[in-house]
Protein backbone atom coordinates (compact mmCIF):
# COMPACT_ATOMS: atom_id res chain seq x y z
CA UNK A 1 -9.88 -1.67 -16.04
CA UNK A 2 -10.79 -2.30 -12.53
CA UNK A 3 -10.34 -6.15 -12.93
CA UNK A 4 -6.69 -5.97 -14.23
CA UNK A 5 -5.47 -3.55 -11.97
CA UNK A 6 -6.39 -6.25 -9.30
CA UNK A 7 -5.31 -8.87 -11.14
CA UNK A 8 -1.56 -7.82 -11.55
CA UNK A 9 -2.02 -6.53 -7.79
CA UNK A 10 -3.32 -10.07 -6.43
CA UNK A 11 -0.27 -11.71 -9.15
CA UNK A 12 2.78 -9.73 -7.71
CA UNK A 13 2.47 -11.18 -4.05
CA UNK A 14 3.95 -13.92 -2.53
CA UNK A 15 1.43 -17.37 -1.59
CA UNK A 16 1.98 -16.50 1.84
CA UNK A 17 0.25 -12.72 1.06
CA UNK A 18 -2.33 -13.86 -0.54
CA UNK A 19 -3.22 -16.44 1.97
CA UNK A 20 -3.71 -14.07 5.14
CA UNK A 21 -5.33 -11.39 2.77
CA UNK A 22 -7.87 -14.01 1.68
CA UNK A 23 -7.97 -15.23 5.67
CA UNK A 24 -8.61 -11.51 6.80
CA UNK A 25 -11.19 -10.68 3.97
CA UNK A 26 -12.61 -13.79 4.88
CA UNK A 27 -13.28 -13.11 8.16
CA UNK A 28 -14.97 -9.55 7.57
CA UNK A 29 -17.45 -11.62 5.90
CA UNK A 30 -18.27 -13.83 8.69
CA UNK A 31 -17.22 -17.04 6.23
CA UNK A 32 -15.53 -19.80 7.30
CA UNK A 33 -12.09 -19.20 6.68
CA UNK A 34 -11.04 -22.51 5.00
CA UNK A 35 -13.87 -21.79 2.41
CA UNK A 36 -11.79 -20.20 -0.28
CA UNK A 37 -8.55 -20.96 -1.48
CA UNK A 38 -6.27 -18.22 -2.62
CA UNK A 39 -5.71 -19.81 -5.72
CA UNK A 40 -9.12 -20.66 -6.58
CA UNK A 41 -10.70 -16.78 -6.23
CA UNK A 42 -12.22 -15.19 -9.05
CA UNK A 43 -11.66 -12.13 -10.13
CA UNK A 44 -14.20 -10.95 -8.87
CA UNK A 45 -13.21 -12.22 -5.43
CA UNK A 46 -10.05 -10.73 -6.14
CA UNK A 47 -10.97 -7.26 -6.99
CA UNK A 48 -13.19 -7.29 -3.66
CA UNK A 49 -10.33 -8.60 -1.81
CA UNK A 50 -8.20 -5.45 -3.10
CA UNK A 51 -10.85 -2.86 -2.25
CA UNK A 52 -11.30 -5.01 1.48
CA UNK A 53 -7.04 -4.42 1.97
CA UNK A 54 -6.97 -0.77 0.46
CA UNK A 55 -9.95 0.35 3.22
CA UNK A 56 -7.59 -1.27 6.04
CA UNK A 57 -4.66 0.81 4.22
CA UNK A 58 -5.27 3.72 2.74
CA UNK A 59 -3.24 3.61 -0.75
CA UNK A 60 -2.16 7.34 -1.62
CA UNK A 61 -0.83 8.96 -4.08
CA UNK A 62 2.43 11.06 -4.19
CA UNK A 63 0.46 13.83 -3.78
CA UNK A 64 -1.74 12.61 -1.20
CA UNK A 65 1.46 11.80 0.65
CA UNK A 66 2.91 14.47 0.48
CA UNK A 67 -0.56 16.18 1.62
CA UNK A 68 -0.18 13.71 4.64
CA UNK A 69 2.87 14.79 5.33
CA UNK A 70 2.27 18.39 5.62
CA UNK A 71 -0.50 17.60 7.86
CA UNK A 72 1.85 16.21 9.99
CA UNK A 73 2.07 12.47 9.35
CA UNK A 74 4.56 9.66 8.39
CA UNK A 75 4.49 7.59 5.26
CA UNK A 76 6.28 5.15 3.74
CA UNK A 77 6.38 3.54 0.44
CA UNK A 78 6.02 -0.09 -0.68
CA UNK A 79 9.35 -0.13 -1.65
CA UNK A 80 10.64 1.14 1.50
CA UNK A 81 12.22 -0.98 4.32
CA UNK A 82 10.54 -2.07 7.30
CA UNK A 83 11.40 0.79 9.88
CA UNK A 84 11.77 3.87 6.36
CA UNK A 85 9.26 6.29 5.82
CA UNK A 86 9.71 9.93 5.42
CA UNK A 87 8.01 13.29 7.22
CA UNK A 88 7.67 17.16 6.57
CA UNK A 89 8.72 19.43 8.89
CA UNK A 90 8.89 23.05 7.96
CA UNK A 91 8.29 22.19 4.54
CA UNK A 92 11.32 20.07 4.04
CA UNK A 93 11.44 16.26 3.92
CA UNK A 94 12.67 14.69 6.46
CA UNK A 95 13.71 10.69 6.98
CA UNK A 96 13.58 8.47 9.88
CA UNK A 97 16.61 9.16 11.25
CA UNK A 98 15.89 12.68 11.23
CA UNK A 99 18.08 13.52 7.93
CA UNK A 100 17.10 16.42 6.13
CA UNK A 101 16.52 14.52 2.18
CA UNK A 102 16.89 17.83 -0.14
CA UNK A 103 16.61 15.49 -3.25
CA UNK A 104 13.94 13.02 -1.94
CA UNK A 105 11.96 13.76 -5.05
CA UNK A 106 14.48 14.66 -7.66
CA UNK A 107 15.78 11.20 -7.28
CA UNK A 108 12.73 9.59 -7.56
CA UNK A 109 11.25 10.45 -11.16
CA UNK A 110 10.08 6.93 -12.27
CA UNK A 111 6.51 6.54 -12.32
CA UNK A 112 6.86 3.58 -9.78
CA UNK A 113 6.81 6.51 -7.08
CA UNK A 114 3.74 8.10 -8.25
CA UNK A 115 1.47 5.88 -6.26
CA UNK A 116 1.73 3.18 -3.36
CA UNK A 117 2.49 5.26 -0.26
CA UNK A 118 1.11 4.61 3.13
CA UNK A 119 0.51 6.81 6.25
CA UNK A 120 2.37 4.90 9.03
């Protein structure tokens, strides 16, 4: 369901997260930005939040990321560092510092890889 799926999204960040994505989908809207506290959003406020933050960043899949990648772009995943993401070149996967990652995939089976990447 649409509404739980934002739910535990809006639930796993920090205060401070859900502050300036409240702030920013705030200001889309042409509110007043001290109008709506974080903690007082509904869920329906909260599942148009998520779908405000998702059109800034384009969630993918791993295959859309890996479809990025062989057009040519970087991604990154949410559970990568800040400076980590990973590229294609010549069909291989490739990381940041230009390593060549043979078993990028094979080491990453869990479904927590299956979704969440970002084009960088």
């Amino acid at each position: 369901m649409l509404a739980d799926g934002a739910l535990a999204w809006w639930n796993s960040m920090a205060f401070e997260e859900q502050f300036y994505k409240t702030i920013a989908w705030l200001k889309d809207q042409n509110r007043n930005t001290t109008e709506s506290h974080p903690h007082n959003l509904t869920i329906d406020e909260i599942v148009e939040v998520r779908a405000f933050c998702n059109q800034l960043i384009q969630i993918m899949t791993k295959e859309e990321a890996i479809k990025a990648m062989q057009d040519g772009k970087k991604v990154k995943h949410r559970f990568f560092t800040t400076g980590e993401y990973i590229y294609m070149k010549e069909g291989c996967i490739y990381d940041e510092n230009d390593l060549l990652q043979r078993d990028f995939w094979q080491i990453r089976l869990t479904h927590y890889w299956f979704q969440n990447w970002i084009i960088i």
